[in-house]
C-alpha atoms as a PDB file:
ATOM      1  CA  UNK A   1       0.000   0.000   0.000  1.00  0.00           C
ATOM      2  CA  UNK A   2       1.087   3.271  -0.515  1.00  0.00           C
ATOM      3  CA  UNK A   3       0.961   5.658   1.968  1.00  0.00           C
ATOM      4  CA  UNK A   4       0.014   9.303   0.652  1.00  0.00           C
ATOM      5  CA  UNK A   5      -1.692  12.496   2.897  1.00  0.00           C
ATOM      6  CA  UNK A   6       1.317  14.193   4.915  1.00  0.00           C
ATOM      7  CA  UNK A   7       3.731  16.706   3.796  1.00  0.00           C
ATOM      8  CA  UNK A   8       6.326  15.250   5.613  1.00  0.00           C
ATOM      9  CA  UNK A   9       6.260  12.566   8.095  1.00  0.00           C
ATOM     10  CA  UNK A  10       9.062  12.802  11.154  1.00  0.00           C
ATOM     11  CA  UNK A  11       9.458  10.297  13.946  1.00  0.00           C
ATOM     12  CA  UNK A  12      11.611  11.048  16.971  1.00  0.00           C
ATOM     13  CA  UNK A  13      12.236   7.772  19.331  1.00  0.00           C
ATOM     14  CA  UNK A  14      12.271   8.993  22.996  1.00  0.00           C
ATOM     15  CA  UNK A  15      15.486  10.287  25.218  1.00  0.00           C
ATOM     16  CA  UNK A  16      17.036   7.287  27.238  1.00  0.00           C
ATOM     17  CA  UNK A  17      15.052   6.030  29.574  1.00  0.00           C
ATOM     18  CA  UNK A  18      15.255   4.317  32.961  1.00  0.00           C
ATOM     19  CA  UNK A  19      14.528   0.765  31.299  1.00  0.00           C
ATOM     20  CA  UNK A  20      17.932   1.591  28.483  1.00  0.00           C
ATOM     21  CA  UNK A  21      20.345   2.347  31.564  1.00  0.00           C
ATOM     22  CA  UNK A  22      19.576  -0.042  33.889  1.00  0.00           C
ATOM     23  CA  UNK A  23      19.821  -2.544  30.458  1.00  0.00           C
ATOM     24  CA  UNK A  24      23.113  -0.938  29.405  1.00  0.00           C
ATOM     25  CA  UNK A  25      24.297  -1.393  33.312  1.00  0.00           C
ATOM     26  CA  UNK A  26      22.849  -4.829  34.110  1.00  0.00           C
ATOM     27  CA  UNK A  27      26.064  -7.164  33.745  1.00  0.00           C
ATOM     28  CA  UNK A  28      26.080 -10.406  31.653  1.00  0.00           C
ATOM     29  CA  UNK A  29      23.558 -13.155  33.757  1.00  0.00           C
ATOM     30  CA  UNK A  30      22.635 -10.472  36.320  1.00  0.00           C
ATOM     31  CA  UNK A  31      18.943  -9.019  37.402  1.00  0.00           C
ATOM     32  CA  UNK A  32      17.635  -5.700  36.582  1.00  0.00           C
ATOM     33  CA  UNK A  33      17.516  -3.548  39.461  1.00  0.00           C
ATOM     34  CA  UNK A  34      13.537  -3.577  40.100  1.00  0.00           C
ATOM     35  CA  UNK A  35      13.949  -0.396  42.923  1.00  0.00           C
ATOM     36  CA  UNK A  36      14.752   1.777  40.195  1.00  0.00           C
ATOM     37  CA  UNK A  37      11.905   0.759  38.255  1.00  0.00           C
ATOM     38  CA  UNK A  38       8.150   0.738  37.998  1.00  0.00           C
ATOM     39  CA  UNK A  39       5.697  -1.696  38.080  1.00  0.00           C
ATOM     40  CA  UNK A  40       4.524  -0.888  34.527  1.00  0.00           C
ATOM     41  CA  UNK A  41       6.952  -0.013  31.693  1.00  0.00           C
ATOM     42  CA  UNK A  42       4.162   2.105  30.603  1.00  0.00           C
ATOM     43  CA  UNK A  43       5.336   4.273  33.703  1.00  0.00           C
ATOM     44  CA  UNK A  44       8.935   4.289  32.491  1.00  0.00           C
ATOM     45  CA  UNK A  45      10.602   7.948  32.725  1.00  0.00           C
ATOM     46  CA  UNK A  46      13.404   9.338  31.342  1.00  0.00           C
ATOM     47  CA  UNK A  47      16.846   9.260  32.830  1.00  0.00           C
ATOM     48  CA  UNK A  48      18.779  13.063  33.251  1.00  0.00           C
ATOM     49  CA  UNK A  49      20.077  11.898  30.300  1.00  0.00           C
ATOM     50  CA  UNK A  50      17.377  11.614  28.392  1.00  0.00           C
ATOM     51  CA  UNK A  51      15.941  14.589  29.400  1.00  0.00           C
ATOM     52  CA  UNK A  52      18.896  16.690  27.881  1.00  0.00           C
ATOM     53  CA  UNK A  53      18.199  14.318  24.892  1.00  0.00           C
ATOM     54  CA  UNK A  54      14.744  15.269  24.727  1.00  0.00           C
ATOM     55  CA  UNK A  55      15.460  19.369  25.117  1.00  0.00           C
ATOM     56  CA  UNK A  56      18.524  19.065  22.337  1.00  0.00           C
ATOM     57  CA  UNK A  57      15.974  17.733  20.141  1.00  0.00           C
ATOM     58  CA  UNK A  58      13.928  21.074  20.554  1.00  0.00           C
ATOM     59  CA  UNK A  59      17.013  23.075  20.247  1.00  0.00           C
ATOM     60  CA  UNK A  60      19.696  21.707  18.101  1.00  0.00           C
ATOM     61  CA  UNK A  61      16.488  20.232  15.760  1.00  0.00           C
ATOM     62  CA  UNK A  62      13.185  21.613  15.801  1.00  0.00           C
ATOM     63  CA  UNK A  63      14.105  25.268  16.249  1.00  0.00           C
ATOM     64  CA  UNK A  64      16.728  24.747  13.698  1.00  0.00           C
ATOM     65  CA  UNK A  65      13.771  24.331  10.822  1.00  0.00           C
ATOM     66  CA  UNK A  66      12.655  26.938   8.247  1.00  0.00           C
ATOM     67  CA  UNK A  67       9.759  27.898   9.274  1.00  0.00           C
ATOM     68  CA  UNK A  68       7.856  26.557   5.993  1.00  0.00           C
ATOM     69  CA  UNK A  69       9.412  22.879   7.120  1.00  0.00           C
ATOM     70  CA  UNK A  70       8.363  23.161  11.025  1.00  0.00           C
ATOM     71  CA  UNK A  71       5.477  20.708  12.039  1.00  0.00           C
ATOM     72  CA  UNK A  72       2.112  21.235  12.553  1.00  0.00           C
ATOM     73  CA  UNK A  73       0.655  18.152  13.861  1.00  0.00           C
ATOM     74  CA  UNK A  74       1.884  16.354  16.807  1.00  0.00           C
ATOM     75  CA  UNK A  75       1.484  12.732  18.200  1.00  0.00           C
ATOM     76  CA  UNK A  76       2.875  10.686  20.645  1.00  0.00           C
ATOM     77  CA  UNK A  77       2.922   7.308  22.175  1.00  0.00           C
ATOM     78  CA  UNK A  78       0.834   7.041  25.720  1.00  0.00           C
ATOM     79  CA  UNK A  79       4.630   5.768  27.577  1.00  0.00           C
ATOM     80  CA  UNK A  80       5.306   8.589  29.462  1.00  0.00           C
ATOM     81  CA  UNK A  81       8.661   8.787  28.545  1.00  0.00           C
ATOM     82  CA  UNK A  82       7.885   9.377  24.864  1.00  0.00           C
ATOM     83  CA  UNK A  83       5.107  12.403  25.708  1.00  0.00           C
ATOM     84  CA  UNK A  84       8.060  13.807  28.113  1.00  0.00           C
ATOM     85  CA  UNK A  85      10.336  13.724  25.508  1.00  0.00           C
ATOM     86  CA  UNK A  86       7.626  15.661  23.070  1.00  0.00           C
ATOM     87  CA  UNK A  87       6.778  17.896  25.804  1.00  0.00           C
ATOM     88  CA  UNK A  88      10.567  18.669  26.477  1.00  0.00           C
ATOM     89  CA  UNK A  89      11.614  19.178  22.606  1.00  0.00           C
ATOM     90  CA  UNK A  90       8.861  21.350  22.287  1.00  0.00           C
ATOM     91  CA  UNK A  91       8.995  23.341  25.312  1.00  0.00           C
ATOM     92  CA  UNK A  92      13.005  23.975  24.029  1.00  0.00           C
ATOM     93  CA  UNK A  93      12.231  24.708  20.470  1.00  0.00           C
ATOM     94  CA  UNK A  94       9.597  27.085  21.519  1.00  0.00           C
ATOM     95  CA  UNK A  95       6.653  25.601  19.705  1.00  0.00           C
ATOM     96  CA  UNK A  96       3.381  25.556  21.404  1.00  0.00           C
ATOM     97  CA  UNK A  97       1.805  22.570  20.027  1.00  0.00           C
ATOM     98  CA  UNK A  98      -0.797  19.892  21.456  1.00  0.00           C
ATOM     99  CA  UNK A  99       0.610  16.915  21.231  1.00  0.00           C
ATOM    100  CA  UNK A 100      -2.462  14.003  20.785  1.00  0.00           C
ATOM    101  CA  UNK A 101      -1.664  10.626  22.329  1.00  0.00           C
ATOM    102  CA  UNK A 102      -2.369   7.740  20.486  1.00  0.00           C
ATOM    103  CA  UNK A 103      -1.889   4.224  21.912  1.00  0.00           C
ATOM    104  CA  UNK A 104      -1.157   2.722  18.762  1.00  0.00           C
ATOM    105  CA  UNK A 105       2.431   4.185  18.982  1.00  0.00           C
ATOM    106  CA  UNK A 106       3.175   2.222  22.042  1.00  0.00           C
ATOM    107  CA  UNK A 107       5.916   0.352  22.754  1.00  0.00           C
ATOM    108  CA  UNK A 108       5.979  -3.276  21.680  1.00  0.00           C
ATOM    109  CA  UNK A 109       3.862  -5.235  24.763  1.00  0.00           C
ATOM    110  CA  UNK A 110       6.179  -8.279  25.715  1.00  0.00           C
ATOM    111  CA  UNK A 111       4.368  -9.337  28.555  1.00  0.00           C
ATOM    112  CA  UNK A 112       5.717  -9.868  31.583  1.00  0.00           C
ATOM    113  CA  UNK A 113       9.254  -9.819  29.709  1.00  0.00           C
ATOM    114  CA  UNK A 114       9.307  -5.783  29.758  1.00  0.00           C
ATOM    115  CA  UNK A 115      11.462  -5.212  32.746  1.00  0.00           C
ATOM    116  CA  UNK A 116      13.668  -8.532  32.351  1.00  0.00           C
ATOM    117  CA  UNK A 117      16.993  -8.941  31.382  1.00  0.00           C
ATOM    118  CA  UNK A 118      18.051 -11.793  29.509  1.00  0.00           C
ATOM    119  CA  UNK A 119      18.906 -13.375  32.185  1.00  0.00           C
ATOM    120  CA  UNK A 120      15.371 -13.120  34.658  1.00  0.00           C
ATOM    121  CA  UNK A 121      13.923 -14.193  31.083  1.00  0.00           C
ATOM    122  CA  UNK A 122      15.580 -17.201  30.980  1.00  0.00           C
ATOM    123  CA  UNK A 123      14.935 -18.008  34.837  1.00  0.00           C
ATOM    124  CA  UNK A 124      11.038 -17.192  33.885  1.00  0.00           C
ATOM    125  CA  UNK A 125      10.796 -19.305  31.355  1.00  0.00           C
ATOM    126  CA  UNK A 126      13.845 -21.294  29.811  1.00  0.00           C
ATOM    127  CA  UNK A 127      11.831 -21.857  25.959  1.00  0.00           C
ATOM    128  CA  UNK A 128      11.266 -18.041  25.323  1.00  0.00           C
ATOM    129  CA  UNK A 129      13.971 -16.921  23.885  1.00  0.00           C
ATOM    130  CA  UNK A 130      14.466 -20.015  21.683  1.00  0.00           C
ATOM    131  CA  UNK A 131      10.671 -19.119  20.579  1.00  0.00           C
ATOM    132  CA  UNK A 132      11.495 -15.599  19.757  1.00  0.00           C
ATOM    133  CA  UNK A 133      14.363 -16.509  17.487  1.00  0.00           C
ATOM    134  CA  UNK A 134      12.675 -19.251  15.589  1.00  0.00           C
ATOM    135  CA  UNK A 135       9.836 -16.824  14.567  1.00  0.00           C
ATOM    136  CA  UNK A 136      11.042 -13.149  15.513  1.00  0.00           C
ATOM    137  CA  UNK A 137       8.122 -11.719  13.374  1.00  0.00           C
ATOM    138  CA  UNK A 138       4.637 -13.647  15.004  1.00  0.00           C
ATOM    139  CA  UNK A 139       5.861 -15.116  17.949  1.00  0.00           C
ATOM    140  CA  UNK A 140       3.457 -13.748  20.719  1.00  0.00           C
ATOM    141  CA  UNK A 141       4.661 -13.562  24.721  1.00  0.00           C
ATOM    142  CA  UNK A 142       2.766 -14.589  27.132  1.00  0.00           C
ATOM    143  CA  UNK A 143       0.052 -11.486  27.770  1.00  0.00           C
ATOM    144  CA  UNK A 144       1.510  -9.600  25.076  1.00  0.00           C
ATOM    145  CA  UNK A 145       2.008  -9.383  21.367  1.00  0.00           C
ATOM    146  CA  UNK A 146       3.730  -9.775  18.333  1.00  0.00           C
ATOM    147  CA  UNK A 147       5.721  -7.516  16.024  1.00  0.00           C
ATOM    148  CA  UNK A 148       3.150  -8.603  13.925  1.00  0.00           C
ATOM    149  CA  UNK A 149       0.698  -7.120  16.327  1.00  0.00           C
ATOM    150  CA  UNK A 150       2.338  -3.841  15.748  1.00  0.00           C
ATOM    151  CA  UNK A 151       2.603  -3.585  11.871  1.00  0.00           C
ATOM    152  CA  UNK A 152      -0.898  -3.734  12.272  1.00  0.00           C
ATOM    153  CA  UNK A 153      -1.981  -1.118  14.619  1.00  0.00           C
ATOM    154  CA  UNK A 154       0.580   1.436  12.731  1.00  0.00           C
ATOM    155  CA  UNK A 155      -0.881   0.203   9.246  1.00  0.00           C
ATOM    156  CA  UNK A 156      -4.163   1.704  11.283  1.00  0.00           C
ATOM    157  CA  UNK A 157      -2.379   4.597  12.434  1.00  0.00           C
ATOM    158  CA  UNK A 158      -0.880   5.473   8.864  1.00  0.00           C
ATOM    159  CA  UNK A 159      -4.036   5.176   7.191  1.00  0.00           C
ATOM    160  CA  UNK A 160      -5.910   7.639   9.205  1.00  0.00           C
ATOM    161  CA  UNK A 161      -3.078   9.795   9.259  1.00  0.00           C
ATOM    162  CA  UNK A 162      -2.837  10.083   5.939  1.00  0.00           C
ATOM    163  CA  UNK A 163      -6.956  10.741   5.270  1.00  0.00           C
ATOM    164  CA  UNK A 164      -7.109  13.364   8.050  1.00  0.00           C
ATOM    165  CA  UNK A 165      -3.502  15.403   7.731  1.00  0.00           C
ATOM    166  CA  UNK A 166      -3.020  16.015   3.724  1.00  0.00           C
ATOM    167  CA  UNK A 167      -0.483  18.686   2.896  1.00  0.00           C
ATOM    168  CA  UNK A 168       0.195  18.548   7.042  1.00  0.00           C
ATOM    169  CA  UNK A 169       3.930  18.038   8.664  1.00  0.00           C
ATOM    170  CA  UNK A 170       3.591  15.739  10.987  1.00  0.00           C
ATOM    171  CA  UNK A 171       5.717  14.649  14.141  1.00  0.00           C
ATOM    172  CA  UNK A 172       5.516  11.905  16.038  1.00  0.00           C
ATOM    173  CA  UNK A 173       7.234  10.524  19.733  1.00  0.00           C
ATOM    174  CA  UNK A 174       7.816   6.779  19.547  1.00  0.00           C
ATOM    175  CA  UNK A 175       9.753   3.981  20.372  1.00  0.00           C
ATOM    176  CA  UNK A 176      12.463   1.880  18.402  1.00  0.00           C
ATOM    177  CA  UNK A 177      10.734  -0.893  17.017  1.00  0.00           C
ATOM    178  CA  UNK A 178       7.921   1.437  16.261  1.00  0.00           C
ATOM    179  CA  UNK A 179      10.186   3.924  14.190  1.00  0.00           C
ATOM    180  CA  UNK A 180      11.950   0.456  12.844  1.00  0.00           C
ATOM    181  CA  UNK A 181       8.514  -1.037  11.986  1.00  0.00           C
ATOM    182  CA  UNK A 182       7.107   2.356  10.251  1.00  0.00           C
ATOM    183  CA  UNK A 183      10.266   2.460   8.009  1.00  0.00           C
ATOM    184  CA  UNK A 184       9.120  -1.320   6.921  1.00  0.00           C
ATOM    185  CA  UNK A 185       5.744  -0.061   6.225  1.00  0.00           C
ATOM    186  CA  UNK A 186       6.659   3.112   4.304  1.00  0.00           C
ATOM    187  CA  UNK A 187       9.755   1.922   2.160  1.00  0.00           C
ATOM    188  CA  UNK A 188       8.227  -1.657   1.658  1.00  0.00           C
ATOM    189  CA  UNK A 189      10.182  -3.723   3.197  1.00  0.00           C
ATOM    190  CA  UNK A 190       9.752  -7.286   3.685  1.00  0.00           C
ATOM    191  CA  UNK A 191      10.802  -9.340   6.781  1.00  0.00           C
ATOM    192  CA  UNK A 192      14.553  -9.717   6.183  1.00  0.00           C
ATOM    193  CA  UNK A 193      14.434  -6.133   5.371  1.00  0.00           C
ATOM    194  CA  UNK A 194      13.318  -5.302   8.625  1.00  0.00           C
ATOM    195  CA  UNK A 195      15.455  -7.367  10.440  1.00  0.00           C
ATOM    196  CA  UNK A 196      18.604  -6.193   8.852  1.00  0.00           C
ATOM    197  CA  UNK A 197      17.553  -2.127  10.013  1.00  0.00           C
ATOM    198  CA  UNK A 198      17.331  -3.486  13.219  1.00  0.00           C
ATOM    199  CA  UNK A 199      20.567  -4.809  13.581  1.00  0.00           C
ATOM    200  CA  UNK A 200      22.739  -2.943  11.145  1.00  0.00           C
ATOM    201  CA  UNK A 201      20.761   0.703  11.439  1.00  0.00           C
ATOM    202  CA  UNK A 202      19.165   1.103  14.723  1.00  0.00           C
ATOM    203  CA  UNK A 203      16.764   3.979  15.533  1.00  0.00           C
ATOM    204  CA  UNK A 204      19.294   5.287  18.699  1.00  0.00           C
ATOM    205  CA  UNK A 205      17.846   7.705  21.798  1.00  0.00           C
ATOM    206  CA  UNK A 206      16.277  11.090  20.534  1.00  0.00           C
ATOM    207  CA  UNK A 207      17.305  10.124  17.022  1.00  0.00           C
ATOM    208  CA  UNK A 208      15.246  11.471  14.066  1.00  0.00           C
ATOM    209  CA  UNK A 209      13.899   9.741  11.476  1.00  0.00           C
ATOM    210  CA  UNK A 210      11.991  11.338   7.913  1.00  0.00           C
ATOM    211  CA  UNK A 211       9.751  11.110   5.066  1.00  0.00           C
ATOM    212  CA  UNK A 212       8.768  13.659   2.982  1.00  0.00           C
ATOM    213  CA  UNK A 213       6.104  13.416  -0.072  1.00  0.00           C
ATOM    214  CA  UNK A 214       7.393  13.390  -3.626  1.00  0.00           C
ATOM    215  CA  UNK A 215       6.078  14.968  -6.699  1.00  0.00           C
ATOM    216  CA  UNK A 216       3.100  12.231  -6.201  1.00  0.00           C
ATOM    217  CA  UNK A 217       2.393  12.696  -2.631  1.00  0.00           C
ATOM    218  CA  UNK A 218       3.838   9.714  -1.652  1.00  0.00           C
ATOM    219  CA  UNK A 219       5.890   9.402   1.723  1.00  0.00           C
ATOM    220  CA  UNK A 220       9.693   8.712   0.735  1.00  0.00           C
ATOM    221  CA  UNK A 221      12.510   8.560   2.846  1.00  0.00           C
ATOM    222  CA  UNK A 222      14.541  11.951   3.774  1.00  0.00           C
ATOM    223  CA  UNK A 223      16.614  10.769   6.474  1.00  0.00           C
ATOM    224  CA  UNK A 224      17.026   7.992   8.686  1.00  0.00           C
ATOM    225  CA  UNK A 225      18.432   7.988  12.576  1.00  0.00           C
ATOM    226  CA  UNK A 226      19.844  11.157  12.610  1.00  0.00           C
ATOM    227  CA  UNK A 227      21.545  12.772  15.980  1.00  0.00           C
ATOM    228  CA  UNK A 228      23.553  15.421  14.616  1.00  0.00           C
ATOM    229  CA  UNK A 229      21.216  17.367  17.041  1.00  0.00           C
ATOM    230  CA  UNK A 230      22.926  15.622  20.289  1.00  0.00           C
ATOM    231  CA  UNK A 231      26.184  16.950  19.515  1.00  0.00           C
ATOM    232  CA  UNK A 232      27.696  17.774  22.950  1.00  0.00           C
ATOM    233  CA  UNK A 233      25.012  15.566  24.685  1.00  0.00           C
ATOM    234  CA  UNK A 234      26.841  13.708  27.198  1.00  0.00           C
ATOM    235  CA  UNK A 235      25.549  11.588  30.066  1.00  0.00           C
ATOM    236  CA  UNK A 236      27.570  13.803  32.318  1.00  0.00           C
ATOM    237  CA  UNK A 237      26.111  17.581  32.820  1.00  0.00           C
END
């Protein structure tokens, strides 16, 4: 399908959060530190990090645009750390835009596997992460979902973006595999395709991703994972 409506499509994956650090510090075979977390990842906020993320977005990005190429429309996921990082960007750039939550922007739902390492994975249930590889695409965790699951509910989203928004430029505040799954759906990728953006380009914190309609109004890409922005962003004030 081709996906036709917007101007120009921009999606900015949230600042680092809580969840990424404690990741990034959890050693090989250890436990996530569950004090420093909540019970939802839903309820996951940004580190100070990722707040300085968020504002250099606003600053070395959004108030950087010509005016004629600044957006109009905003979305964001429901995670609170993607509307904080929206709220931050735009509070920095200046721009005083509401910003319409949409839950089909979420994060991918892995169940009770949100807030595990590897390792707590493997102690909850040896056979998941076997499952996972042998069908990355449509396996579905326990009380969660699939990728699959989410090319779906952004199919959804793209559609009525596209017949509500024509000639709009549109920004949105997401989450990896969200920006990663909306570059499948908009450059046509097929499974392998997918897979090798995930491993070979991913979407990193506050990074900015674009499409911009050709001559035909279709979305094409303009610009993938960009932090040129975060220049000088360092997780030390």
């Amino acid at each position: 399908m081709r996906y036709r409506g917007p101007a120009e499509l921009t999606v900015v994956r949230h600042g680092q959060s809580a969840l990424n650090a404690a990741l990034t510090a959890t050693p090989e075979g250890g436990a996530l530190d569950a004090a420093a977390l909540p019970a939802r990842n839903a309820d996951v906020d940004l580190t100070p990090l990722g707040e300085r993320q968020a504002r250099a977005v606003g600053t070395g990005w959004l108030a950087a645009l010509p005016g004629d190429r600044r957006p109009g429309v905003v979305f964001s996921s429901t995670y609170l750390r993607a509307r904080r990082t929206a709220g931050l960007a735009l509070e920095a750039a200046g721009l005083d835009l509401p910003v319409q939550l949409d839950e089909r922007l979420r994060d991918h739902d892995s169940g009770p596997f949100a807030l595990m390492s590897p390792a707590m994975v493997r102690g909850y249930d040896p056979g998941e992460a076997s499952r996972r590889r042998d069908d990355p695409m449509h396996h579905r965790p326990e009380r969660g979902e699939s990728l699959a699951d989410v090319l779906l509910r952004l199919r959804s989203f793209l559609r009525d973006l596209c017949a509500e928004y024509p000639g709009e430029r549109v920004l949105l505040f997401a989450h990896e595999p969200v920006v990663v799954l909306l570059r499948g759906i908009l450059e046509g990728l097929d499974e392998a395709g997918v897979w090798r953006v995930s491993g070979e380009e991913p979407a990193a914190a506050a990074s900015v991703s674009r499409w911009t309609a050709d001559a035909g109004g279709e979305l094409r890409p303009d610009g993938y994972g960009a932090v040129g922005h975060l220049a000088g962003v360092t997780a030390e004030e």
